[in-house]
PDB file of N, CA and C in Angstrom:
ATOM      1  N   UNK A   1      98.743  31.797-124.330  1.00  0.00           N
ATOM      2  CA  UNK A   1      99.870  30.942-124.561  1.00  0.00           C
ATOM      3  C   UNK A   1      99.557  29.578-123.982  1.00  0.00           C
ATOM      4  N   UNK A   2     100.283  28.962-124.539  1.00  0.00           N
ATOM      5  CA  UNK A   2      99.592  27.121-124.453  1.00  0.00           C
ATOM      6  C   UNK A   2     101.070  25.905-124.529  1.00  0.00           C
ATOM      7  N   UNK A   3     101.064  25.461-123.503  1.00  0.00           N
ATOM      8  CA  UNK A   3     102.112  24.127-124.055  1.00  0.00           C
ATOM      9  C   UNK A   3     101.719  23.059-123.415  1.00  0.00           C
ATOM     10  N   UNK A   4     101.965  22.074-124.104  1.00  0.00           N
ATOM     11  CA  UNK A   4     101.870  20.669-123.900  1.00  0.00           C
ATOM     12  C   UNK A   4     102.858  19.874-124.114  1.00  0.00           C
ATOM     13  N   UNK A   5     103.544  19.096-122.728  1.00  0.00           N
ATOM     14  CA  UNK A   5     104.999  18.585-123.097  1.00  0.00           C
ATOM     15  C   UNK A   5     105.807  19.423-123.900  1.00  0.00           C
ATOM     16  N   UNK A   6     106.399  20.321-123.288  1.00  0.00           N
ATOM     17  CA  UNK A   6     107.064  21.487-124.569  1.00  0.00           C
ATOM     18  C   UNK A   6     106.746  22.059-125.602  1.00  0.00           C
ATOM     19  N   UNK A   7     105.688  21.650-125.979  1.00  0.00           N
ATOM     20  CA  UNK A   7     105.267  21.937-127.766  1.00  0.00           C
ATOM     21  C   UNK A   7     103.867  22.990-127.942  1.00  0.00           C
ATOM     22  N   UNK A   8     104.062  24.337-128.164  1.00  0.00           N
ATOM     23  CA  UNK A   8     103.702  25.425-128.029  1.00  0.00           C
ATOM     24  C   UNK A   8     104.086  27.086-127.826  1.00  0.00           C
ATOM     25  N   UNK A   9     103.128  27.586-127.365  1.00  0.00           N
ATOM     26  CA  UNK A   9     103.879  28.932-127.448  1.00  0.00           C
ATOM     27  C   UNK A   9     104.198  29.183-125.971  1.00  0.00           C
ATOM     28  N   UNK A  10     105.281  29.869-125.434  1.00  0.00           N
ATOM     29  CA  UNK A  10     105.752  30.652-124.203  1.00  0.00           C
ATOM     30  C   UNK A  10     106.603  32.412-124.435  1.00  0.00           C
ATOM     31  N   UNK A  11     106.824  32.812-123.572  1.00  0.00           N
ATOM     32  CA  UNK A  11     107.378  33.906-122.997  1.00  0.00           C
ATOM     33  C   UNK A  11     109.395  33.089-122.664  1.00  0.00           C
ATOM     34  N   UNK A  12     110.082  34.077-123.441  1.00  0.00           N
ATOM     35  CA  UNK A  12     111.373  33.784-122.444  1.00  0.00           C
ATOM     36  C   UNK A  12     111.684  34.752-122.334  1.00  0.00           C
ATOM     37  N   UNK A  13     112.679  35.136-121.439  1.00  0.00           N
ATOM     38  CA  UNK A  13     113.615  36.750-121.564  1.00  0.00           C
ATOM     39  C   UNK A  13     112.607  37.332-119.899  1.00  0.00           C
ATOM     40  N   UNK A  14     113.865  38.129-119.668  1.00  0.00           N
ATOM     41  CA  UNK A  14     112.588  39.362-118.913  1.00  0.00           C
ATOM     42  C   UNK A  14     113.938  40.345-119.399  1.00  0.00           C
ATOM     43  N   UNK A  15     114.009  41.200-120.381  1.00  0.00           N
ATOM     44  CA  UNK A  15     114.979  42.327-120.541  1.00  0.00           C
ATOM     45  C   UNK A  15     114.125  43.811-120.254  1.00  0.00           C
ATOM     46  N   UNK A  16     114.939  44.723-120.345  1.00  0.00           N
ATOM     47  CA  UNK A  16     115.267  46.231-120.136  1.00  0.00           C
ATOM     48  C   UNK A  16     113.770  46.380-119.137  1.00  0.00           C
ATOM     49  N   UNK A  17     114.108  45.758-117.735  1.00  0.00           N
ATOM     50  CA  UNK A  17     113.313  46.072-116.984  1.00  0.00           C
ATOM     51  C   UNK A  17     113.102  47.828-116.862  1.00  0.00           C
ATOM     52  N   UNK A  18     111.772  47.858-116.588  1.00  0.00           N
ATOM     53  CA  UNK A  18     111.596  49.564-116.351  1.00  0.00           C
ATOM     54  C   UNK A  18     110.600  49.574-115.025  1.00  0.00           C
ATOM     55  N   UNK A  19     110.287  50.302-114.169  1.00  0.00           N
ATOM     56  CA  UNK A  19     109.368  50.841-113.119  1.00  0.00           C
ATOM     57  C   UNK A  19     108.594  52.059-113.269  1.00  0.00           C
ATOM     58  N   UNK A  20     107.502  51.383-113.058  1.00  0.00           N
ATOM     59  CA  UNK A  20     106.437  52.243-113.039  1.00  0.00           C
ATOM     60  C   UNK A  20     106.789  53.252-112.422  1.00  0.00           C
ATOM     61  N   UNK A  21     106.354  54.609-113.058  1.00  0.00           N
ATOM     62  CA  UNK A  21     106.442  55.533-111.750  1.00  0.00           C
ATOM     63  C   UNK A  21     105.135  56.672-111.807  1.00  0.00           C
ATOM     64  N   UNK A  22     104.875  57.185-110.523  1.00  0.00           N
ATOM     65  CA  UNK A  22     103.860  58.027-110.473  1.00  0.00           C
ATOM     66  C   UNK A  22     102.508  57.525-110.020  1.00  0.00           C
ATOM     67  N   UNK A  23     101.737  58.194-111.190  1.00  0.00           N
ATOM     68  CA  UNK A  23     100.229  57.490-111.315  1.00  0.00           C
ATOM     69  C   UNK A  23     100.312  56.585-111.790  1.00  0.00           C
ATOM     70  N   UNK A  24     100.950  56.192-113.188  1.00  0.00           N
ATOM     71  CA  UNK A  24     101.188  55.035-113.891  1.00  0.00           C
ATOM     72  C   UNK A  24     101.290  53.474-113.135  1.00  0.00           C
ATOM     73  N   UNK A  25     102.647  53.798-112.052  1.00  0.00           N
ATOM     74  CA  UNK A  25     102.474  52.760-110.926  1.00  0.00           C
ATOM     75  C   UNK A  25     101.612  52.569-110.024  1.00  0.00           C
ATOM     76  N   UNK A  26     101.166  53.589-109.380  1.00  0.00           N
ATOM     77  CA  UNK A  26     100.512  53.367-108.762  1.00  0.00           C
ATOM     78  C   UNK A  26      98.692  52.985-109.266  1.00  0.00           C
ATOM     79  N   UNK A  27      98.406  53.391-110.320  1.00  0.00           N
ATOM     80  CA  UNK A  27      97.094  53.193-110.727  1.00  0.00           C
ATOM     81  C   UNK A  27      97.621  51.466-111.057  1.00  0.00           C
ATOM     82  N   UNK A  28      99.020  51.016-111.877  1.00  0.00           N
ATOM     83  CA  UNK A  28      99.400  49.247-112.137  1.00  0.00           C
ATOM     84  C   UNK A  28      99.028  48.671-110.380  1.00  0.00           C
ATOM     85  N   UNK A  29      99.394  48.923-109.021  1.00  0.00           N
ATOM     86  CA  UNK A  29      99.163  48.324-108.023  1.00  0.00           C
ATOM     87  C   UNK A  29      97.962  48.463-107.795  1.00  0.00           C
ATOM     88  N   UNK A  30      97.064  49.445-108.015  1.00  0.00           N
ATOM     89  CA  UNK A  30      95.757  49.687-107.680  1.00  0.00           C
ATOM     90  C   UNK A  30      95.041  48.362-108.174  1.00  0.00           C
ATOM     91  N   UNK A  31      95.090  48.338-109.628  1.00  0.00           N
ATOM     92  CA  UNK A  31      94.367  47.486-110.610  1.00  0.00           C
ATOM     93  C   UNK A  31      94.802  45.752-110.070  1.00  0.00           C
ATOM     94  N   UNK A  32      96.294  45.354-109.377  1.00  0.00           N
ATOM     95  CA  UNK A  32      96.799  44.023-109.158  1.00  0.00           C
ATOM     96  C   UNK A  32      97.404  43.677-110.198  1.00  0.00           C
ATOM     97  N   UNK A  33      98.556  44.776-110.751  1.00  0.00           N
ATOM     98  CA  UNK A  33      99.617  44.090-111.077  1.00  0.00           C
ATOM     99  C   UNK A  33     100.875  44.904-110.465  1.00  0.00           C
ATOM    100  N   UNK A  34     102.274  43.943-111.142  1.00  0.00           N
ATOM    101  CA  UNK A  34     103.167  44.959-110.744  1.00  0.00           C
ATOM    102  C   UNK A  34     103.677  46.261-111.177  1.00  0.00           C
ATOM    103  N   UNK A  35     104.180  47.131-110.188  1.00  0.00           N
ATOM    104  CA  UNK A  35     104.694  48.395-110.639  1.00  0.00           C
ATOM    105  C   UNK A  35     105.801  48.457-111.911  1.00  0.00           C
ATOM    106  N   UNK A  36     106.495  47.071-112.145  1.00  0.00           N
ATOM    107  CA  UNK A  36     107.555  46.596-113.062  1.00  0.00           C
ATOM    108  C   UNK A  36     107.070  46.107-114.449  1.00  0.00           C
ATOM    109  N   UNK A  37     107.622  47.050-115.606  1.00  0.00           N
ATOM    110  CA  UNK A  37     107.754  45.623-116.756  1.00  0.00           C
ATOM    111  C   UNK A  37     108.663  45.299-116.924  1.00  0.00           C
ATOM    112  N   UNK A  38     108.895  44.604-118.336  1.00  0.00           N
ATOM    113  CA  UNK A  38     109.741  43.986-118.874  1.00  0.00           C
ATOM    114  C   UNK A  38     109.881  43.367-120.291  1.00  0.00           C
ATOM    115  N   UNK A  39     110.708  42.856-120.878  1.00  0.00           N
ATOM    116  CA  UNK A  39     110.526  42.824-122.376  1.00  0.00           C
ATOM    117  C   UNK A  39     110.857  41.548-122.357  1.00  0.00           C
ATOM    118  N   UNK A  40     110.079  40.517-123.257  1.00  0.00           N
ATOM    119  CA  UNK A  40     109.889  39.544-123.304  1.00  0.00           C
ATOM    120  C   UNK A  40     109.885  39.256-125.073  1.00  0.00           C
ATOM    121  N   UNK A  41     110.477  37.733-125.246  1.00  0.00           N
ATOM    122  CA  UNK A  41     110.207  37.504-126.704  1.00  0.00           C
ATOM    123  C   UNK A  41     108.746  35.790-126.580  1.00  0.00           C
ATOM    124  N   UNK A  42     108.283  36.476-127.419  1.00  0.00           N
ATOM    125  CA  UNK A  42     107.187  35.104-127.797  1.00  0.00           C
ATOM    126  C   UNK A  42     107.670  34.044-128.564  1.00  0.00           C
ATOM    127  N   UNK A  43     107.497  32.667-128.271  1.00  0.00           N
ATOM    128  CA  UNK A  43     108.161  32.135-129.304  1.00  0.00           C
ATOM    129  C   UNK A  43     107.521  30.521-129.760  1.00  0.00           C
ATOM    130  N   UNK A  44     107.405  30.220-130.658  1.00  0.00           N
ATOM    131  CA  UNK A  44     106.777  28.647-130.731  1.00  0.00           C
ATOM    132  C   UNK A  44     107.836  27.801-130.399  1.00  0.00           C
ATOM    133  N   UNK A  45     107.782  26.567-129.184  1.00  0.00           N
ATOM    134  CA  UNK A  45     108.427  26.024-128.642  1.00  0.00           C
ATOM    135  C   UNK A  45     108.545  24.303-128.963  1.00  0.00           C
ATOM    136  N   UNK A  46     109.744  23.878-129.410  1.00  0.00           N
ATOM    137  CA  UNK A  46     109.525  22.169-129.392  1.00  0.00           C
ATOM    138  C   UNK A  46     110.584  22.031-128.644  1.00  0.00           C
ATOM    139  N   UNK A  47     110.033  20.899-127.633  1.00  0.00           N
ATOM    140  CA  UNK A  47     110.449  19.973-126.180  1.00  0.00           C
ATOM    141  C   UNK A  47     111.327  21.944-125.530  1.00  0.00           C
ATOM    142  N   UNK A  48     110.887  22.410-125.382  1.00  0.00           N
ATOM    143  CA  UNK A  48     111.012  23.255-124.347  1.00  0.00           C
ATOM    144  C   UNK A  48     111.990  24.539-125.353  1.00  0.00           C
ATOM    145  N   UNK A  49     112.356  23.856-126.680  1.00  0.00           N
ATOM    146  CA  UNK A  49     113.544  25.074-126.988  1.00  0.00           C
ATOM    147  C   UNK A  49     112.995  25.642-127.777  1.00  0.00           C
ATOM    148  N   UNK A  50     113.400  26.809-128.405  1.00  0.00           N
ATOM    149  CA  UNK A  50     112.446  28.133-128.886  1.00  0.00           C
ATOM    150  C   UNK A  50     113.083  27.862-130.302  1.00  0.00           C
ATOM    151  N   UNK A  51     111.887  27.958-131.108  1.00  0.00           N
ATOM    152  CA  UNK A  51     111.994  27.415-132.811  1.00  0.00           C
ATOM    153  C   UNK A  51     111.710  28.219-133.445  1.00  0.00           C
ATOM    154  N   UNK A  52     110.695  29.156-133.480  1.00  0.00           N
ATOM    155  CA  UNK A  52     110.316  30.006-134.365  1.00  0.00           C
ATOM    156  C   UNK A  52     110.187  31.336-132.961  1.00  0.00           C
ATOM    157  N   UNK A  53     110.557  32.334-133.590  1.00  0.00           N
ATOM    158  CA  UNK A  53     110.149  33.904-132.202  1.00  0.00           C
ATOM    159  C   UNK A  53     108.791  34.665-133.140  1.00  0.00           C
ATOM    160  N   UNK A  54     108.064  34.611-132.252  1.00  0.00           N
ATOM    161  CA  UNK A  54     106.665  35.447-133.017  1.00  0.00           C
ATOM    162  C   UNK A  54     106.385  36.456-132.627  1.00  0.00           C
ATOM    163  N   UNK A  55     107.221  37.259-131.981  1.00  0.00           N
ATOM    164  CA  UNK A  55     106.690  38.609-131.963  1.00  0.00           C
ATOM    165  C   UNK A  55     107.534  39.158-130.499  1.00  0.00           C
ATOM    166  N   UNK A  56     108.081  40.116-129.910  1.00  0.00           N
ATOM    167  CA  UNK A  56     108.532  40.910-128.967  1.00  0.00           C
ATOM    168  C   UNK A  56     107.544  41.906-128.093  1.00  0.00           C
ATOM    169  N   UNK A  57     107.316  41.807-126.982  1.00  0.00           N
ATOM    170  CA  UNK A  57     106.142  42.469-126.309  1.00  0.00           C
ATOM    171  C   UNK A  57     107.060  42.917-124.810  1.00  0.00           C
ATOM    172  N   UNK A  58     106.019  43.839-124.612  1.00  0.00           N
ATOM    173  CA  UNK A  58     106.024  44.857-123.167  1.00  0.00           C
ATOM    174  C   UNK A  58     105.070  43.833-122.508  1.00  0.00           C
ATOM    175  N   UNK A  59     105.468  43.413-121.065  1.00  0.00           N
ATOM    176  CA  UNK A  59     104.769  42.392-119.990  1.00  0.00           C
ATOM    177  C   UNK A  59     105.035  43.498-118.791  1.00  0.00           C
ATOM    178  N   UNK A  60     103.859  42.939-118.327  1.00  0.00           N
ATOM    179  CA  UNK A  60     103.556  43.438-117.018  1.00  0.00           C
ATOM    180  C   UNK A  60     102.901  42.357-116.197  1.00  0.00           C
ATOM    181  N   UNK A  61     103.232  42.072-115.171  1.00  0.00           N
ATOM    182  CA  UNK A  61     102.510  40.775-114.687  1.00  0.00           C
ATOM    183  C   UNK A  61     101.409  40.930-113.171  1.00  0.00           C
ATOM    184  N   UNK A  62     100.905  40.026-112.953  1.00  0.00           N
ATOM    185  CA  UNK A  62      99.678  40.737-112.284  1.00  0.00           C
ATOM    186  C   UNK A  62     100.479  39.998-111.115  1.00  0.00           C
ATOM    187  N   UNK A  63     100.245  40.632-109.439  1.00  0.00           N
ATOM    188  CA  UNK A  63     100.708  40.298-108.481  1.00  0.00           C
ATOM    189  C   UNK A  63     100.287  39.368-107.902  1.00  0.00           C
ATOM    190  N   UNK A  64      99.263  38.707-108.026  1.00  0.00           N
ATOM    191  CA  UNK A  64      98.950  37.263-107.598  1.00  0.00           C
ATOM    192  C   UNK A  64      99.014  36.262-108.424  1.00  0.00           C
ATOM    193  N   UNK A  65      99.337  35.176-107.909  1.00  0.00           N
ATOM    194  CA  UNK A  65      99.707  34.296-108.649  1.00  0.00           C
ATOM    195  C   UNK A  65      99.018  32.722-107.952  1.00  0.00           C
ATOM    196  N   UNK A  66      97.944  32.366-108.577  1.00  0.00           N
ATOM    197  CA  UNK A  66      97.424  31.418-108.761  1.00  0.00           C
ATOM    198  C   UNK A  66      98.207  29.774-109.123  1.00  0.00           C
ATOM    199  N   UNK A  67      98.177  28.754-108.037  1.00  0.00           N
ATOM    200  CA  UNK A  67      98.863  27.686-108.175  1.00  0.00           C
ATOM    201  C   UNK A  67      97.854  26.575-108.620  1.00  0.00           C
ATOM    202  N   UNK A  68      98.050  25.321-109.533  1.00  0.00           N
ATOM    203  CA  UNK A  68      96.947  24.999-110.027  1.00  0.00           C
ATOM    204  C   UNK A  68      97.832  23.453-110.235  1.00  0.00           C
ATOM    205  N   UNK A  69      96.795  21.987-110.237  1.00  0.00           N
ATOM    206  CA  UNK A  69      97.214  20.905-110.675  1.00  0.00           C
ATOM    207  C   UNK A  69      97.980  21.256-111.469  1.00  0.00           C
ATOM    208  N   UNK A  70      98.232  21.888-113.025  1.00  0.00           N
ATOM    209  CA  UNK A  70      99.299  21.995-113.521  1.00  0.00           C
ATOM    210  C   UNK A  70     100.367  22.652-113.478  1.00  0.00           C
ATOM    211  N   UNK A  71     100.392  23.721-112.287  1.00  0.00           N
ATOM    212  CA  UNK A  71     101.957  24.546-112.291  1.00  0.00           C
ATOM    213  C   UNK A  71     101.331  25.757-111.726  1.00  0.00           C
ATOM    214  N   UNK A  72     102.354  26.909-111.628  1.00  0.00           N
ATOM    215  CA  UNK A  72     102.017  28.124-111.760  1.00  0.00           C
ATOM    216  C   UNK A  72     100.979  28.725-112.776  1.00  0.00           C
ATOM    217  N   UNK A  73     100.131  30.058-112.371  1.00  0.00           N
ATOM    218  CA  UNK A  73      99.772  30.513-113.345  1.00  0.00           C
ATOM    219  C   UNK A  73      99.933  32.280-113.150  1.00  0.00           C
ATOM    220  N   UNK A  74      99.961  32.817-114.488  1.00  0.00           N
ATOM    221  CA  UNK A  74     100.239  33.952-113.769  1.00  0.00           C
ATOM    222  C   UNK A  74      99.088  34.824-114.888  1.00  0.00           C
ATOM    223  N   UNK A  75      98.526  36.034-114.262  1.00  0.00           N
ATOM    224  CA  UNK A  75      98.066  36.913-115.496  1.00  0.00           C
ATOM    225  C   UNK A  75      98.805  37.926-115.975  1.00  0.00           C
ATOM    226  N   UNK A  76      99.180  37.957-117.231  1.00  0.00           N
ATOM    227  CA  UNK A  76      99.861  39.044-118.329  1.00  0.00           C
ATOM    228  C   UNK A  76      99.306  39.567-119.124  1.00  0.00           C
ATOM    229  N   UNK A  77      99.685  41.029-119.191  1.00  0.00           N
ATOM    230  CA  UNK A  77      99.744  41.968-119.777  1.00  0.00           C
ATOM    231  C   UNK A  77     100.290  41.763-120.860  1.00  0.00           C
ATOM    232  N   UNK A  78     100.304  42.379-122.282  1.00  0.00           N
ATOM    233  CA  UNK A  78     101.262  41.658-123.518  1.00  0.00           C
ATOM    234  C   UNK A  78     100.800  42.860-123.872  1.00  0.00           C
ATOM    235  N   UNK A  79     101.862  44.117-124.559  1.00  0.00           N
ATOM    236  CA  UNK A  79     101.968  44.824-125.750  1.00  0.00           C
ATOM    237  C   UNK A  79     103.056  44.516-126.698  1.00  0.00           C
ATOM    238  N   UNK A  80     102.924  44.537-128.027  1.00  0.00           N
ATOM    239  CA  UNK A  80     103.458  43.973-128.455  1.00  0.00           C
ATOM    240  C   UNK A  80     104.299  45.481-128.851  1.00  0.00           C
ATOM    241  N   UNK A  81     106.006  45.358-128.744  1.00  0.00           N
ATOM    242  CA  UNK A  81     106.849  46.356-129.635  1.00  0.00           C
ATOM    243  C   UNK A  81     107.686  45.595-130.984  1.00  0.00           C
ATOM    244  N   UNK A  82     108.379  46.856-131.069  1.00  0.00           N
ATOM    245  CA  UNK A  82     109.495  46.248-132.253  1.00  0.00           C
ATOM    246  C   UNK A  82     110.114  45.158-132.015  1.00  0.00           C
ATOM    247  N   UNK A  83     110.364  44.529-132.880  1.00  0.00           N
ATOM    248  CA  UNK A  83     111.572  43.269-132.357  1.00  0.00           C
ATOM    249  C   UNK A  83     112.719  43.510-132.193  1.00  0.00           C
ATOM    250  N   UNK A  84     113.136  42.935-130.971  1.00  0.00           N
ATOM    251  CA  UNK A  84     114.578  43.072-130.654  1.00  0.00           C
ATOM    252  C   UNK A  84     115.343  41.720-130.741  1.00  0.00           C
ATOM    253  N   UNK A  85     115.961  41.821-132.159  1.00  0.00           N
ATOM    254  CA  UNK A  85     116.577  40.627-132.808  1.00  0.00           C
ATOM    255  C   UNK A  85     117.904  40.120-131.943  1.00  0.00           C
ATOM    256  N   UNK A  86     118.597  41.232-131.863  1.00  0.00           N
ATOM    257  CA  UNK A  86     119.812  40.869-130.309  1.00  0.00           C
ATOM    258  C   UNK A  86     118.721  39.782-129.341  1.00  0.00           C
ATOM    259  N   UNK A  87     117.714  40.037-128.843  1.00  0.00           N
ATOM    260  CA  UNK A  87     117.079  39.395-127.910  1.00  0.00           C
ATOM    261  C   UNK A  87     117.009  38.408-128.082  1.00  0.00           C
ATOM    262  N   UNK A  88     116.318  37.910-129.314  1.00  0.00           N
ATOM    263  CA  UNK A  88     116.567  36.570-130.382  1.00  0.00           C
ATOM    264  C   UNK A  88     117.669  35.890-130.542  1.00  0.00           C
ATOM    265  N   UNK A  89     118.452  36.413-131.082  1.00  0.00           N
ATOM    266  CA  UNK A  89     120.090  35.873-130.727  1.00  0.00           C
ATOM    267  C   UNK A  89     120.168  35.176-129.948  1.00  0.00           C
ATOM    268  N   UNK A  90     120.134  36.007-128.306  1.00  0.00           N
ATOM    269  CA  UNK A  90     120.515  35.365-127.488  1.00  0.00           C
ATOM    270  C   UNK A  90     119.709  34.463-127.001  1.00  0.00           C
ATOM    271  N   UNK A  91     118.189  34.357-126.969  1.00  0.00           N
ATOM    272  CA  UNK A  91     117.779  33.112-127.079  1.00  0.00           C
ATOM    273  C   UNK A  91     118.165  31.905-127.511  1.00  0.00           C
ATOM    274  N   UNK A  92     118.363  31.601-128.959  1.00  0.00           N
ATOM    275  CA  UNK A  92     118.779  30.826-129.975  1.00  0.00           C
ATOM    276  C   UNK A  92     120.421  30.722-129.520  1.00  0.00           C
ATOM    277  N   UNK A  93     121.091  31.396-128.971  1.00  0.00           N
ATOM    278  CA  UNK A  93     122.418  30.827-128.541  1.00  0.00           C
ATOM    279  C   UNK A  93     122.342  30.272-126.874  1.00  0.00           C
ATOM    280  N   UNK A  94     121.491  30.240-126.110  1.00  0.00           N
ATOM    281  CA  UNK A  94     120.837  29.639-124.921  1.00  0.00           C
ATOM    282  C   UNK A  94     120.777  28.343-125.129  1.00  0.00           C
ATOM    283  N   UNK A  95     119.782  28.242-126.001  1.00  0.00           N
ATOM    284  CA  UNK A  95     118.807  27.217-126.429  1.00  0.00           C
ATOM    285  C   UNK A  95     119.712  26.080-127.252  1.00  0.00           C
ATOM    286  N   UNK A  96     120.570  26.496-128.022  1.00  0.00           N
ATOM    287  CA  UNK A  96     121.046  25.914-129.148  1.00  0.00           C
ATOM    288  C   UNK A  96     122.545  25.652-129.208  1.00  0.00           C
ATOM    289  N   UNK A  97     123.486  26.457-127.714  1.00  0.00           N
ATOM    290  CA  UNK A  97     124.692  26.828-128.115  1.00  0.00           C
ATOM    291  C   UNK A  97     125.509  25.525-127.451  1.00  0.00           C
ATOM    292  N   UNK A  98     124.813  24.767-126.832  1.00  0.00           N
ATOM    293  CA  UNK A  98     125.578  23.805-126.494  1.00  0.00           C
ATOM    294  C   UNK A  98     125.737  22.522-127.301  1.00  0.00           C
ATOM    295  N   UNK A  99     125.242  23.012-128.394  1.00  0.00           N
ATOM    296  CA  UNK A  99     125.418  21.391-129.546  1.00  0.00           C
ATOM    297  C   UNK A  99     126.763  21.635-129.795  1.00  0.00           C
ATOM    298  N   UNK A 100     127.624  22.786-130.807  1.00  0.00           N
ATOM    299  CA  UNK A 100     128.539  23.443-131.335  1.00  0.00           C
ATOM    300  C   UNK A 100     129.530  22.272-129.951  1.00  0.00           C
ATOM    301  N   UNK A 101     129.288  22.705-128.567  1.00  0.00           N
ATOM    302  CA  UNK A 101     130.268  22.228-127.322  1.00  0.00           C
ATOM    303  C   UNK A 101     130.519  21.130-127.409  1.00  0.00           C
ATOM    304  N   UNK A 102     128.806  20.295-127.700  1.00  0.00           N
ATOM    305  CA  UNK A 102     129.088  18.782-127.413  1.00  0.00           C
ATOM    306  C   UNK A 102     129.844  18.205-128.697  1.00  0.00           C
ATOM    307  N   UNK A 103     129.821  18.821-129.650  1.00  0.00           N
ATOM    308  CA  UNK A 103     130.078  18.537-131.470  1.00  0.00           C
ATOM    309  C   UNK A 103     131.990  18.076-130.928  1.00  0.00           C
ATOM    310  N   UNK A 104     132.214  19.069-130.960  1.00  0.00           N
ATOM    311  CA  UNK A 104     133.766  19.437-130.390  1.00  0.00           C
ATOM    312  C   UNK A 104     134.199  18.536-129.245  1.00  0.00           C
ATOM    313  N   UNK A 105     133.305  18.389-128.102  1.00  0.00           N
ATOM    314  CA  UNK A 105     133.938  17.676-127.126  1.00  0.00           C
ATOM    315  C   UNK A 105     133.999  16.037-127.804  1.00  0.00           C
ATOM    316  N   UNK A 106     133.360  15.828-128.353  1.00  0.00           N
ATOM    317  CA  UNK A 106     133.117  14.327-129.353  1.00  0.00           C
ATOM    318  C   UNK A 106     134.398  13.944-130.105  1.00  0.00           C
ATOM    319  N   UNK A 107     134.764  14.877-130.905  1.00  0.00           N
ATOM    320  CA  UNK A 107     135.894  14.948-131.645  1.00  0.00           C
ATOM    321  C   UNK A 107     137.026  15.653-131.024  1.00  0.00           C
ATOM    322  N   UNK A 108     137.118  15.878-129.812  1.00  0.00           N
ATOM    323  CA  UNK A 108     138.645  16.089-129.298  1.00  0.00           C
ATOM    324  C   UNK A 108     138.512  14.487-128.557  1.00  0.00           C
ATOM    325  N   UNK A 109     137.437  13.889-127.996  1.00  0.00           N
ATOM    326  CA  UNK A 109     137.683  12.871-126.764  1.00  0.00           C
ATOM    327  C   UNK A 109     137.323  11.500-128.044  1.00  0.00           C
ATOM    328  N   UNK A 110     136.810  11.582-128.984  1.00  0.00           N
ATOM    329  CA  UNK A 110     137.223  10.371-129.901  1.00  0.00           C
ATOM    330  C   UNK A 110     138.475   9.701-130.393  1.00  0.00           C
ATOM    331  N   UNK A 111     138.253   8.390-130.130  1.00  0.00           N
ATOM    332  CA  UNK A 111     139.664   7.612-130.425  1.00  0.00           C
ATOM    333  C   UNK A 111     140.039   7.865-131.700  1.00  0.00           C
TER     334      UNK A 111
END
């Protein structure tokens, strides 16, 4: 994943967290990541807001986290599942739901 000034691909969401358990977790801490995933949507991004969603994935993230001239960095895990279009939704009403507010506040506070 890649952005430049907003414009690229990212990760938003962390939904239906789950925990490792057993060997499963414990072989994820062995290796250096966390015992936790999470469900994440992929999405192509302009100036930071999510435009197109490309795909829904299982993340797992690795427990160290590397700081760098440009920001955080982190290493991920990505399986990709079904899409969870609710997830989408609510992205796109995040991202998008405050125009509808400002639309309205314009035309109640216009002379």
């Amino acid at each position: 994943m890649y952005q430049f000034n907003g414009i690229g691909t990212t990760l938003y969401g962390k939904a239906r967290k789950q925990e490792l358990a057993g060997e499963v977790g414990a072989a994820a801490a062995q290796t250096g990541y966390h015992p936790t995933t999470y469900q994440a949507v992929k999405w192509f991004t302009f100036i930071f807001l999510p435009v197109v969603p490309l795909g829904t994935y299982r993340v797992i993230q690795a427990s160290d986290t590397n700081y760098s001239f440009t920001g955080e960095t982190t290493s991920l895990h990505m399986v990709r599942v079904p899409w969870d279009w609710r997830q989408v939704a609510v992205h796109y009403a995040i991202g998008y739901g405050w125009i509808p507010l400002l639309i309205l506040y314009n035309a109640v506070t216009a002379p």
